[in-house]
Protein backbone atom coordinates (compact mmCIF):
# COMPACT_ATOMS: atom_id res chain seq x y z
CA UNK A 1 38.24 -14.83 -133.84
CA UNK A 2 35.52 -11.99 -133.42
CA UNK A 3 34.06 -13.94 -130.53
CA UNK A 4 37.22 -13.61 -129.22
CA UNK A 5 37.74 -9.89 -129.92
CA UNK A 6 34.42 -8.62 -128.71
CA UNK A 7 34.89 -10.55 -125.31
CA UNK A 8 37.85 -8.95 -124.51
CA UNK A 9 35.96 -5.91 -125.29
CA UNK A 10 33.65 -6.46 -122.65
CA UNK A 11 36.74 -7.01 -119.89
CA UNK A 12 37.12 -3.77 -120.20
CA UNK A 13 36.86 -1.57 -117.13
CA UNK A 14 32.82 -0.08 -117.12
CA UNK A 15 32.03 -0.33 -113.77
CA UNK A 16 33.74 1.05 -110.09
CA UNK A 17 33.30 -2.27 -107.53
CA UNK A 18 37.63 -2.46 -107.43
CA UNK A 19 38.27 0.83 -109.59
CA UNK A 20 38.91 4.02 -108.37
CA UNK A 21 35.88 5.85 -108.09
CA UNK A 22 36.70 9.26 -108.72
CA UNK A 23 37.40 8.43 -111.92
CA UNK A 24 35.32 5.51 -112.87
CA UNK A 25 32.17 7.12 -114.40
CA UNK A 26 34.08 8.98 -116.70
CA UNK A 27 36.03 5.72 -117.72
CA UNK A 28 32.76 4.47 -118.20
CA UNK A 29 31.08 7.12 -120.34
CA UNK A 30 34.45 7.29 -122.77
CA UNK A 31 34.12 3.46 -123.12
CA UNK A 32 29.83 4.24 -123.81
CA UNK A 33 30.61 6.26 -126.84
CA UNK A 34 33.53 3.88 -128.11
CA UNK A 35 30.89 1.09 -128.52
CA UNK A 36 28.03 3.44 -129.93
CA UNK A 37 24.89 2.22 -130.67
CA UNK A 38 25.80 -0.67 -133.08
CA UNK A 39 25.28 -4.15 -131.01
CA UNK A 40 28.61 -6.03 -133.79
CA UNK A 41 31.78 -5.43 -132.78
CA UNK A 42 33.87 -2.40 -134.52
CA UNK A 43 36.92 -3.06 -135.54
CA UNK A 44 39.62 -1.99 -133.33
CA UNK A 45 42.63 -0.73 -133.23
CA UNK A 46 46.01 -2.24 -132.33
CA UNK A 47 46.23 -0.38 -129.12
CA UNK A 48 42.89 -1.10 -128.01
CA UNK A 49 43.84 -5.16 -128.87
CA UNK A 50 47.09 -4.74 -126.96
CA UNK A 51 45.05 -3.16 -123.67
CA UNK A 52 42.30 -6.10 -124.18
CA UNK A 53 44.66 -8.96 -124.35
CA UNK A 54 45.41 -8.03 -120.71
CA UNK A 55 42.41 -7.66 -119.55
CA UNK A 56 41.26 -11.18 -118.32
CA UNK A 57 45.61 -11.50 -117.11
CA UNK A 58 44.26 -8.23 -114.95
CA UNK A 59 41.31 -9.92 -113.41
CA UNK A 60 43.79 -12.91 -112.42
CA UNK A 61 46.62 -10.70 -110.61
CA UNK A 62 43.88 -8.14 -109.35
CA UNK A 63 42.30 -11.73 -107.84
CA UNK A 64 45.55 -13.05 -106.75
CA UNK A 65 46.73 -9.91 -104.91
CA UNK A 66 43.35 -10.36 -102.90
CA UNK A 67 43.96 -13.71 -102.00
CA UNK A 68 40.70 -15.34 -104.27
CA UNK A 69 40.43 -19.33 -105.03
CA UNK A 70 37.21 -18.33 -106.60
CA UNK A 71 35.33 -16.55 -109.04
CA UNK A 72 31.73 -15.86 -109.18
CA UNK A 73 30.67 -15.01 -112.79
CA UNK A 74 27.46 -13.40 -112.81
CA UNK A 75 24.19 -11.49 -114.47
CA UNK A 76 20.97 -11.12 -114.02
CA UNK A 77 18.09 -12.16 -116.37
CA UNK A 78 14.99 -10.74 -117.57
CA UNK A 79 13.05 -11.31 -114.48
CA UNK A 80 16.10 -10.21 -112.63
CA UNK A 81 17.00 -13.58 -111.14
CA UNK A 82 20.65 -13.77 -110.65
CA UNK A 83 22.49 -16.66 -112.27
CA UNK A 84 26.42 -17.65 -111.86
CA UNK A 85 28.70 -20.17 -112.55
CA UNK A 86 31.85 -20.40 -110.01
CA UNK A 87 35.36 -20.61 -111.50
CA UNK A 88 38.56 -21.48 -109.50
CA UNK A 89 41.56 -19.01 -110.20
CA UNK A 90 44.10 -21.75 -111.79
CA UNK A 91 41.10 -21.24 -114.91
CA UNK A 92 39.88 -17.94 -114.39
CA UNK A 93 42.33 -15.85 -117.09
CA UNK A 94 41.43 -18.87 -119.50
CA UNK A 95 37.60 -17.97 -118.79
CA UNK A 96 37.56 -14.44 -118.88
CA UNK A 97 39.37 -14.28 -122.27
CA UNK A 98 36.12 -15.87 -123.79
CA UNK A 99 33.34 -15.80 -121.32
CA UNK A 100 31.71 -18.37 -118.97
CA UNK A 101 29.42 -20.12 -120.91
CA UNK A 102 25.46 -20.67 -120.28
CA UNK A 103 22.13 -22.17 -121.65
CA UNK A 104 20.26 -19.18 -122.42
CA UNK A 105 17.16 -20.92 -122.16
CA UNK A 106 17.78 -22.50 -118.93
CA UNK A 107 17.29 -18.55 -117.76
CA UNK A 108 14.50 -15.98 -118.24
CA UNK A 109 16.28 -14.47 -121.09
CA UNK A 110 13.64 -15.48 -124.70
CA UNK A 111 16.09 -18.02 -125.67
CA UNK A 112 15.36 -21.89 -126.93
CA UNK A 113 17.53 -25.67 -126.81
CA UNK A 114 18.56 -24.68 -130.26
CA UNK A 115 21.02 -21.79 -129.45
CA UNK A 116 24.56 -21.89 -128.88
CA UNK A 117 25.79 -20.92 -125.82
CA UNK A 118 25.26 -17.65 -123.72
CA UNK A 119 28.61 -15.77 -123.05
CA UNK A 120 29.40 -13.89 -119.72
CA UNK A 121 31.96 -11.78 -120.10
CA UNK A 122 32.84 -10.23 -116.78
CA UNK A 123 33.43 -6.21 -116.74
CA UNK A 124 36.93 -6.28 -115.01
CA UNK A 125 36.28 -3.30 -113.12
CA UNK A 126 33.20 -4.81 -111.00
CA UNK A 127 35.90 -7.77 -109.27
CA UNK A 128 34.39 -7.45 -105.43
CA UNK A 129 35.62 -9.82 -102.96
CA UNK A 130 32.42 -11.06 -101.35
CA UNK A 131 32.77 -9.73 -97.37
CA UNK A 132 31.12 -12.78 -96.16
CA UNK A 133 32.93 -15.13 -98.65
CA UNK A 134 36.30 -13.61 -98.85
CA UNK A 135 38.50 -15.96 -101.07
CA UNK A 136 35.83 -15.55 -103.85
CA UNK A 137 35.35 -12.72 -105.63
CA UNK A 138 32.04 -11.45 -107.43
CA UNK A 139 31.98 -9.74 -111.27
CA UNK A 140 29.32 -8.49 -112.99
CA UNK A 141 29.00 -9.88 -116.75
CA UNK A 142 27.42 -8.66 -119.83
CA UNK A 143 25.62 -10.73 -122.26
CA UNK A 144 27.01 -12.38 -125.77
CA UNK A 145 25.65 -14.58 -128.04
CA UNK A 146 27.15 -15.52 -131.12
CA UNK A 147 29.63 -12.62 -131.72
CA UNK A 148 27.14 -10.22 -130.50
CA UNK A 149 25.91 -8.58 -127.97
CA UNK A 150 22.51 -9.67 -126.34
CA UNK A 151 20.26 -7.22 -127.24
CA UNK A 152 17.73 -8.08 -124.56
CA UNK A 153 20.57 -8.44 -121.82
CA UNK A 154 19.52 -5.95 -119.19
CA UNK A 155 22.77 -4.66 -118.25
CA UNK A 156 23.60 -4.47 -122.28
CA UNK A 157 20.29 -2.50 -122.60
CA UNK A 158 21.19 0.03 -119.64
CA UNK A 159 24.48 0.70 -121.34
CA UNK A 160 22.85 1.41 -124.59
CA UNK A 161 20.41 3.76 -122.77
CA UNK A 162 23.54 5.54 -120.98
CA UNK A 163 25.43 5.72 -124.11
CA UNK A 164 22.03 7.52 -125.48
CA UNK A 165 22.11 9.84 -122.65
CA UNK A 166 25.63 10.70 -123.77
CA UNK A 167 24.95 11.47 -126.82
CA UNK A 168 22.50 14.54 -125.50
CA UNK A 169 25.04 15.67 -123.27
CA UNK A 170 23.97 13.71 -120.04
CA UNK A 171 25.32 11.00 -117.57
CA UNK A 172 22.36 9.39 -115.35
CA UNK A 173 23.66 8.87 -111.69
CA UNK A 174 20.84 7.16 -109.29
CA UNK A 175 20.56 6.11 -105.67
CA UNK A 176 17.71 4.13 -104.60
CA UNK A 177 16.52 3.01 -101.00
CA UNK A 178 16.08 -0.70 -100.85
CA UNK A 179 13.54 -2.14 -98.34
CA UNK A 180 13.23 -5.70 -97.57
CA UNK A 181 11.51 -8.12 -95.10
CA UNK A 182 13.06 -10.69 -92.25
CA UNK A 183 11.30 -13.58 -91.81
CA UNK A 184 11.10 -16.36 -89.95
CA UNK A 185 13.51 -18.67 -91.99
CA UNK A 186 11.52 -22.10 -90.93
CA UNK A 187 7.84 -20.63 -92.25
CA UNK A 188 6.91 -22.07 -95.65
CA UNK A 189 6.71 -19.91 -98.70
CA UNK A 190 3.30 -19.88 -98.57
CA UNK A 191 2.57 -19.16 -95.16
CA UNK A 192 5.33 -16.16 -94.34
CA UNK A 193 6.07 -15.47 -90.80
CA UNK A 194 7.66 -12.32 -89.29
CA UNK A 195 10.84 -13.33 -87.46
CA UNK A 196 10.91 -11.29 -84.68
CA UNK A 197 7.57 -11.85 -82.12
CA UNK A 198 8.06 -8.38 -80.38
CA UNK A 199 7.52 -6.44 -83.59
CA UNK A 200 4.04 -5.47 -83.05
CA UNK A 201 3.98 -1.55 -83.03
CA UNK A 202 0.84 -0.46 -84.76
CA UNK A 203 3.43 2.58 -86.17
CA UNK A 204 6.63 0.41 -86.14
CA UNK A 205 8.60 3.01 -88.82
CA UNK A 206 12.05 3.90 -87.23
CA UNK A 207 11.59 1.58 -84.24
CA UNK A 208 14.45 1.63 -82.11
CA UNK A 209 13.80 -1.57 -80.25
CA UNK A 210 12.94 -3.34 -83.50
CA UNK A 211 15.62 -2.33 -85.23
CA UNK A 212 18.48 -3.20 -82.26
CA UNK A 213 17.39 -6.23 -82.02
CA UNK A 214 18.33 -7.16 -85.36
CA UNK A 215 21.63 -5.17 -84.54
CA UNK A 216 23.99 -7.91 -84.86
CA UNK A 217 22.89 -8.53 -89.19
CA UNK A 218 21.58 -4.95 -90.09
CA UNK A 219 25.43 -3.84 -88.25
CA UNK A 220 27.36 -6.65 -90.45
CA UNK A 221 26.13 -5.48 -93.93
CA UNK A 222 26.51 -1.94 -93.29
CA UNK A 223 30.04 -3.02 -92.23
CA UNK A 224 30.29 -5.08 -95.64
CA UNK A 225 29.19 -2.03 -97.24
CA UNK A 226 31.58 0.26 -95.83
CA UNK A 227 34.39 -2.61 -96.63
CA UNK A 228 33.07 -2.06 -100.09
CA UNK A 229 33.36 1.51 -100.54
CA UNK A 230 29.42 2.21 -100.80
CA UNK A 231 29.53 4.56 -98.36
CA UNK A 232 26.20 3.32 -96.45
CA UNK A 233 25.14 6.58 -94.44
CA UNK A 234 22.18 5.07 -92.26
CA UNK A 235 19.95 2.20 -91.67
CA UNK A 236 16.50 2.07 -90.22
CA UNK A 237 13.56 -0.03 -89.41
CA UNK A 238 10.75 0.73 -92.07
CA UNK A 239 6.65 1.25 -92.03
CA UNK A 240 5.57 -2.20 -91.86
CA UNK A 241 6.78 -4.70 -89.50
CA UNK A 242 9.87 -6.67 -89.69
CA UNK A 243 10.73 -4.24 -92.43
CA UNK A 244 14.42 -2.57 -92.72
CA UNK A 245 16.30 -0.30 -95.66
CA UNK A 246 19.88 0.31 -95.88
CA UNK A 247 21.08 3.57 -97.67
CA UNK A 248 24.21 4.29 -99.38
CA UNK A 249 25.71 6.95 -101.91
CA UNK A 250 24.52 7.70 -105.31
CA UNK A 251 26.42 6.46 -108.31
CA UNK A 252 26.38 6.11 -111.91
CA UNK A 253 23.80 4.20 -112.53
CA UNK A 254 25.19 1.27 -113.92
CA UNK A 255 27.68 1.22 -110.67
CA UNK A 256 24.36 1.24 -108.68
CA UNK A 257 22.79 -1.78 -110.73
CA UNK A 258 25.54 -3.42 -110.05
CA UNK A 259 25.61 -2.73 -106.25
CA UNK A 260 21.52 -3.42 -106.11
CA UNK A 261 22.52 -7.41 -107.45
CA UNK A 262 25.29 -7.33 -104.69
CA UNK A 263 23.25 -6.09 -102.08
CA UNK A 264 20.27 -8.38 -102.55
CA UNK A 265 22.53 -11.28 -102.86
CA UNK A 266 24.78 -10.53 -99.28
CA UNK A 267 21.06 -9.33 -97.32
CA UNK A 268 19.41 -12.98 -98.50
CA UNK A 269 23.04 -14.74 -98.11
CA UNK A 270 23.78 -13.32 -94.66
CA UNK A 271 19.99 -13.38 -93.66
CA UNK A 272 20.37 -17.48 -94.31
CA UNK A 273 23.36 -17.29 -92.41
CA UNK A 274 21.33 -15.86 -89.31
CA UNK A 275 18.59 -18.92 -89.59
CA UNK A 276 16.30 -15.78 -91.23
CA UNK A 277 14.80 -15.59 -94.72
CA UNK A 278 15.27 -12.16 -96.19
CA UNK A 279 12.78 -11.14 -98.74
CA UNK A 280 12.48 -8.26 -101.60
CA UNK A 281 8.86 -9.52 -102.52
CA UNK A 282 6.58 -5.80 -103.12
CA UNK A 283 3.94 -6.85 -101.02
CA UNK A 284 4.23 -10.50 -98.52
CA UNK A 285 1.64 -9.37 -96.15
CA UNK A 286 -1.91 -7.74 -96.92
CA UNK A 287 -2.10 -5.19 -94.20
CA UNK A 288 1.48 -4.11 -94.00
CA UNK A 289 3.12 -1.32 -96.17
CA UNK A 290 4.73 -2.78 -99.24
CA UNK A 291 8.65 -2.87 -100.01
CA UNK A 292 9.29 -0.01 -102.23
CA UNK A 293 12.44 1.01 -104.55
CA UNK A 294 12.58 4.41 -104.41
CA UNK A 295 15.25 5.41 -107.22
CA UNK A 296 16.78 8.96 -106.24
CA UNK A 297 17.68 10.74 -110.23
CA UNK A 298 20.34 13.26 -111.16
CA UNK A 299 21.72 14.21 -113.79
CA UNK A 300 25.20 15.15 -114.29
CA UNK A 301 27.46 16.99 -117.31
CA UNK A 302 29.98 14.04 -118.67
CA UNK A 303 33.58 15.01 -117.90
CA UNK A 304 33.06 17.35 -115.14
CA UNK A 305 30.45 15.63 -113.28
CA UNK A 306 28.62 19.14 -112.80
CA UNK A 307 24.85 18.70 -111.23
CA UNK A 308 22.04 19.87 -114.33
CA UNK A 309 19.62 19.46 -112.26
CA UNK A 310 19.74 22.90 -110.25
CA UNK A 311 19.54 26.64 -111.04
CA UNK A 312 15.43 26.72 -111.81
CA UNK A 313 12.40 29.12 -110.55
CA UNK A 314 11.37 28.44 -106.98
CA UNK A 315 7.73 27.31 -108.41
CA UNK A 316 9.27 24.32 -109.77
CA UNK A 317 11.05 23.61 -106.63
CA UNK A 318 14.23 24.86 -108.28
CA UNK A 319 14.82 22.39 -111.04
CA UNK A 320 16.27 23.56 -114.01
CA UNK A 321 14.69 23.33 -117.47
CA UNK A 322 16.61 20.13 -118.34
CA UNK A 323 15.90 18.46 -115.53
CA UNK A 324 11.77 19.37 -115.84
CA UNK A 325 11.91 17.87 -119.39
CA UNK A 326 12.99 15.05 -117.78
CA UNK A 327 10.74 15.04 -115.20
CA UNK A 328 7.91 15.47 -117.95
CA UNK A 329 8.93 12.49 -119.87
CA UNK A 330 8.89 10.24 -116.46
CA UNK A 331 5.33 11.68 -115.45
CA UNK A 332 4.12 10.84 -119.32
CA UNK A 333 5.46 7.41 -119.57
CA UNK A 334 4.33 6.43 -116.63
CA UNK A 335 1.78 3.85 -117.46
CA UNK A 336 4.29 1.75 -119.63
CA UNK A 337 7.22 2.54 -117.25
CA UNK A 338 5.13 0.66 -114.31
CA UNK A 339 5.83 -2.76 -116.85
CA UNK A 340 9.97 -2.81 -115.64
CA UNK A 341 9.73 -0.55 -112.33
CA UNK A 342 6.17 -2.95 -110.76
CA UNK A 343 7.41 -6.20 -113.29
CA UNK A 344 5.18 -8.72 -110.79
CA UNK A 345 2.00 -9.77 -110.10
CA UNK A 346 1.98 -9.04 -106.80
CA UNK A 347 3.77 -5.39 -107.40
CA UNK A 348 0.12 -4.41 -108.14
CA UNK A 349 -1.01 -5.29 -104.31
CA UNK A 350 1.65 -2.61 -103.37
CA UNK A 351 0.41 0.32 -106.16
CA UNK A 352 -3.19 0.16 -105.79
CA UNK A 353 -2.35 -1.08 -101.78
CA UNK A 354 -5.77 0.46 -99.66
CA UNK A 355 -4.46 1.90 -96.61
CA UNK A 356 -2.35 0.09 -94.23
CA UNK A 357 -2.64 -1.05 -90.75
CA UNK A 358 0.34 1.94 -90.28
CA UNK A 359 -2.09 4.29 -91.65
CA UNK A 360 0.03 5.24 -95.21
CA UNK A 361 0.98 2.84 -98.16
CA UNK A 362 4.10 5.48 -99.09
CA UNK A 363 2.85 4.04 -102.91
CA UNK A 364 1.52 6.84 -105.14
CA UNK A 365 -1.79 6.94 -106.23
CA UNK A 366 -1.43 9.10 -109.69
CA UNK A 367 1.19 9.94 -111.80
CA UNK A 368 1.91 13.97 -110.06
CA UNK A 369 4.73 15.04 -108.80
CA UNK A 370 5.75 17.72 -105.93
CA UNK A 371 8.22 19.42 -103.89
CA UNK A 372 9.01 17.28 -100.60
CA UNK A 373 6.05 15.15 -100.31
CA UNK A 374 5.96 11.75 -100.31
CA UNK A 375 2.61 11.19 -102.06
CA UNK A 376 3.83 12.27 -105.49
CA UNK A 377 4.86 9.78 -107.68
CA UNK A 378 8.03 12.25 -108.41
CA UNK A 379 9.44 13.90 -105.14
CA UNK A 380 11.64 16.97 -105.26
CA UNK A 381 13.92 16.53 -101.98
CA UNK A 382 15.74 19.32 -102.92
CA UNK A 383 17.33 21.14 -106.24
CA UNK A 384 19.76 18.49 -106.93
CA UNK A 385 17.74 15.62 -108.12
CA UNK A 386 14.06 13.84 -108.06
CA UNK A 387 12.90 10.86 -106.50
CA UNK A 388 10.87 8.61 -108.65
CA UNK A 389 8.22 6.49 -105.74
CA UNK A 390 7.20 4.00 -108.31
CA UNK A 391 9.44 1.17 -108.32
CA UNK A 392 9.14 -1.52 -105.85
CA UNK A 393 12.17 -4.59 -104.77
CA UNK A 394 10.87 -6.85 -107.62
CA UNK A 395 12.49 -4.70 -110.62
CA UNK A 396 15.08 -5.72 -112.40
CA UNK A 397 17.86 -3.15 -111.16
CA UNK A 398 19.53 -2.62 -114.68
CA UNK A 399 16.09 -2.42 -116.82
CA UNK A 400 14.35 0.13 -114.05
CA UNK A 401 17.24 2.49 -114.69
CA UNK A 402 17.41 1.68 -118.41
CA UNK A 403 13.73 2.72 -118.31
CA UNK A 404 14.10 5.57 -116.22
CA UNK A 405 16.53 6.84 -118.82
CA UNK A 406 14.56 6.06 -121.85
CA UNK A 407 11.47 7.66 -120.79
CA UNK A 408 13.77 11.22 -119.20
CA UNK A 409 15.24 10.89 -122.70
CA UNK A 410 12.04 11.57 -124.60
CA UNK A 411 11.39 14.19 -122.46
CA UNK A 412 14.65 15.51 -123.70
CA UNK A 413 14.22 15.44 -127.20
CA UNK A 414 10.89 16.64 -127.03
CA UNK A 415 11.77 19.61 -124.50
CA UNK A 416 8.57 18.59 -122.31
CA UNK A 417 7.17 20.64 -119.89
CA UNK A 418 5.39 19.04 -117.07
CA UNK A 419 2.18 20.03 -115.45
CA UNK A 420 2.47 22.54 -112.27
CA UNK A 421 3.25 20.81 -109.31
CA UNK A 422 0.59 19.25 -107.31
CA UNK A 423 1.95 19.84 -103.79
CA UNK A 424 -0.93 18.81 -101.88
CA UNK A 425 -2.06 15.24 -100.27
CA UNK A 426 -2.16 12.73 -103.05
CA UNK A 427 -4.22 10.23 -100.74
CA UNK A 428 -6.83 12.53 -100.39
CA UNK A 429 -9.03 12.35 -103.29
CA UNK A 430 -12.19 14.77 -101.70
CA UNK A 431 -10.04 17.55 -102.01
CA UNK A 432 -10.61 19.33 -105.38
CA UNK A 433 -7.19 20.14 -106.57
CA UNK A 434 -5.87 16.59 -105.75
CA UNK A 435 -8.96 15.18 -107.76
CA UNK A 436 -8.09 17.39 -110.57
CA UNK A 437 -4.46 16.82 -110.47
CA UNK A 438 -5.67 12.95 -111.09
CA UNK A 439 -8.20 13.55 -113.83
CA UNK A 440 -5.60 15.02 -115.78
CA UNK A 441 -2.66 12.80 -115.19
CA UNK A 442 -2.49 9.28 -117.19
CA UNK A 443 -4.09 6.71 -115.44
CA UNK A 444 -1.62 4.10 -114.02
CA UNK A 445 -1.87 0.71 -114.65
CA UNK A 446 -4.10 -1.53 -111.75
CA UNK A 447 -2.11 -4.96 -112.56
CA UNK A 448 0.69 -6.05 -114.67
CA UNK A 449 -1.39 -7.01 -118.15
CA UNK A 450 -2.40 -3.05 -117.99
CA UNK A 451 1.15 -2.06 -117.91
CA UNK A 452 2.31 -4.75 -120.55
CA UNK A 453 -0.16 -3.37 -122.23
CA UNK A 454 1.20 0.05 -121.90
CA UNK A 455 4.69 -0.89 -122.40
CA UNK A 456 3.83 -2.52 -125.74
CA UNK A 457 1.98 0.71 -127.24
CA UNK A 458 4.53 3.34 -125.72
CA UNK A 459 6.76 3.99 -129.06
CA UNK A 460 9.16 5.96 -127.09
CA UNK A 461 9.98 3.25 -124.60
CA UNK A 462 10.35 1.10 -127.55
CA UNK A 463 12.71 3.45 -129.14
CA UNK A 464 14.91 4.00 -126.29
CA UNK A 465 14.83 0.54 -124.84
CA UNK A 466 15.35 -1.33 -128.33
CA UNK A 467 12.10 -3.31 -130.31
CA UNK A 468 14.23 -6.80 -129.70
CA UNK A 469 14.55 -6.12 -125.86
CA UNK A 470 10.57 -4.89 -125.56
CA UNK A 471 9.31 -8.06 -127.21
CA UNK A 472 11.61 -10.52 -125.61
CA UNK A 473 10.33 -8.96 -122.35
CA UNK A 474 6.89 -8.87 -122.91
CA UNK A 475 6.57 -12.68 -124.37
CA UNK A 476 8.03 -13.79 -120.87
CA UNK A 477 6.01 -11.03 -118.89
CA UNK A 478 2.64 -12.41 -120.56
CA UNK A 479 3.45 -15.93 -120.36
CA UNK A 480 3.99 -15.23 -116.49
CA UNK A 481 0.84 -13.19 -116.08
CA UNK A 482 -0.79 -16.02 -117.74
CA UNK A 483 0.15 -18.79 -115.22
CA UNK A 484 -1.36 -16.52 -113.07
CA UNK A 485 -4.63 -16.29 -114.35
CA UNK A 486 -4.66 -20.09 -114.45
CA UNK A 487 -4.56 -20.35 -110.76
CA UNK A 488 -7.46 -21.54 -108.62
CA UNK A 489 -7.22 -19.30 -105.40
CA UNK A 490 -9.09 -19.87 -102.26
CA UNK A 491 -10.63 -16.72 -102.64
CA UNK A 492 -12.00 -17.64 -105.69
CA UNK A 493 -13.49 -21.17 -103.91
CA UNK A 494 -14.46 -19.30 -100.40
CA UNK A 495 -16.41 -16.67 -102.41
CA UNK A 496 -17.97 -18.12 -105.62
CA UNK A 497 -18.52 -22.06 -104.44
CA UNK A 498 -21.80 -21.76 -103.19
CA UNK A 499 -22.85 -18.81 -105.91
């Protein structure tokens, strides 16, 4: 059956978790322009159907060799919740073939009671034994629904993106620095309490007291990590109290994704495991610097792997013209970008953040970017890539790099050139060339109906990202913001009451 057919497709290796990585991204990329940009299956030949057929036998003997009892079948939904169903290994070759089954609507994915089930059809190459949970081992899925592909599954839509990229001659690879909170694991939801009592520097960034005395956790997931093949390269205590990020080597950017699920799932699993309560939300404390997502860009040749990015005029802090164009479409689709890199409520408390009790927010202000300055919105560490400050913990890892690649796309096309670099304090709006360099820039959004908003009118974002994932996004994201408006806050009572 085609059902059948285009699962097996989707056990194909697209993804580096248990591959080699050396060779993984171009695996990926040659298995990108096989699917193209149609979301029906092709038909295929009988070579390809002979290499499928053993695809789901391959996640079974991979799995045995590593001792698993268990399978964790997994993907993330529009509002980048992680769902999964666990499968024991006497049933996972018979559940692979076809894909673990799901409500749709039971998830944030635009789906009603009506529809069939939701396949998830694991990508074979993801298989991860879980460090902390060693017999069971983790895989990635992509989306299917009645013989197709969902278009509005966000690692589907990142793949299309990719396979877009392709097509112009590019491979996205991204690295992004994920901060998160500790908390006191007993403290109520709506009362958050740091967990540690000592953390009270007024400047606690890199605090070396803070930060060993969380040794024993932040020291077990880089040693997951490491057991993983991430290569983590440091760890630190961050800007706000009770605040750490882990770093680890750039990938492709669906291999990062991937690892961003993972890593958020072991920090909250192994934070629970501590009595803690681990926590990725942008801003949980008014005064205290927000938890940011800073995605690290680069842009590679397919095949060789060779950097584009490099080889410009000193003036634009030695990016090359491909990689300004790129930069261009970022800074222009800013506004609408803010919809899938700030997707909450609460992401707006981080952007438009006044200063903190640290004395910086590390949020920009205006969509500008720079050489090595952390108050553009676009940071140029060096020749080799940009950093995109935007994004906070709250995006969906899949759809902020689909965006990310949509909007450097239209850059692309269009051969944009971006304005001259603003390399000057972005927080300080007396001086002249900072006010300027704001005046001119588009405005970004101050909460999340501005940047539906944005999303919705931004034609190139709907082009690169798909009409049928925009809308399906957008329904949710407006029914969300809209349970928010209905709320009664204490604010509301402590100022207007007596009126």
């Amino acid at each position: 059956p085609s059902r059948f057919i285009f699962a097996l497709w989707h056990l194909l290796p697209q993804n580096t978790q248990f591959a080699d990585h050396s060779s993984s991204a171009v695996m990926h990329r040659r298995a990108l322009s096989r699917v193209a940009a149609s979301s029906r299956p092709r038909l295929l030949s009988r070579h390809l159907l002979r290499r499928m057929s053993t695809a789901a036998a391959e996640i079974a003997e991979r799995g045995a060799a590593a001792g698993l009892k268990f399978y964790q079948f997994s993907f993330v939904d529009l509002f980048g919740v992680q769902r999964s169903k666990l499968v024991p290994a006497s049933r996972v070759a018979e559940i692979a073939e076809g894909g673990a089954g799901f409500a749709g609507f039971a998830a944030h994915l635009d789906m009603d009671p009506t529809m069939g089930d939701l396949l998830a059809v694991p990508d074979a190459a993801t298989l991860t034994p879980l460090p902390w949970q060693p017999e069971v081992g983790w895989l990635s899925c992509n989306l299917v629904h009645e013989d197709t592909e969902l278009a509005h599954g966000p690692r589907n839509v990142l793949r299309s993106v990719q396979a877009r990229l392709a097509e112009h001659g590019v491979a996205l690879k991204t690295g992004v620095e994920c901060e998160f909170f500790l908390l006191d694991g007993s403290a109520p939801a709506a009362r958050p309490a740091l967990s540690d009592p000592l953390d009270v520097q007024a400047k606690p960034c890199y605090d070396a007291h803070a930060l060993m005395r969380r040794y024993e956790l932040i020291s077990t997931l880089v040693s997951h990590m490491e057991q993983l093949g991430w290569g983590p390269y440091q760890a630190d205590h961050e800007d706000a109290n009770g605040q750490f990020e882990i770093n680890w080597d750039f990938d492709d950017a669906l291999v990062t994704a991937d690892r961003v699920v993972l890593f958020k799932y072991m920090v909250r699993s192994m934070a629970e495991r501590a009595g803690l309560r681990a926590t990725f939300m942008p801003k949980p404390f008014a005064s205290l610097t927000g938890s940011g997502c800073h995605a690290h860009v680069s842009l590679h040749e397919p095949g060789t792997g060779k950097n584009l990015c490099q080889g410009g005029a000193p003036e634009m802090h030695g990016l090359s013209p491909l990689a300004l164009s790129f930069t261009a479409g970022l800074l222009a689709h800013a506004p609408a970008l803010t919809a899938l890199t700030n997707p909450t409520v609460n992401s707006y408390k981080r952007l438009g953040a006044r200063m903190t009790s640290s004395g910086a927010t590390w949020s920009p202000t205006a969509a500008t970017w720079a050489g090595n300055n952390r108050t553009a919105l676009i940071r140029v560490p060096d020749e080799h890539r940009m950093e995109l400050r935007l994004a906070d913990m709250s995006a969906n890892p899949y759809l902020m790099a689909a965006a990310i690649g949509a909007a450097g796309l239209d850059g692309l096309r269009a051969r944009s050139v971006p304005p001259p670099p603003t390399d000057r304090n972005m927080y300080d709006a007396s001086d002249p060339v900072v006010a300027a360099a704001i005046k001119a820039s588009p405005p970004l959004p101050s909460n999340l109906a501005g940047a539906l908003e944005a999303l919705d009118a931004s034609s190139p974002l709907r082009s690169g990202l798909g009409d049928a994932f925009v809308d399906s996004y957008l329904k949710l994201r407006r029914a969300h913001w809209a349970e928010y408006m209905a709320q009664l806050t204490p604010w509301e009572l402590e100022t207007y009451l007596d009126a």
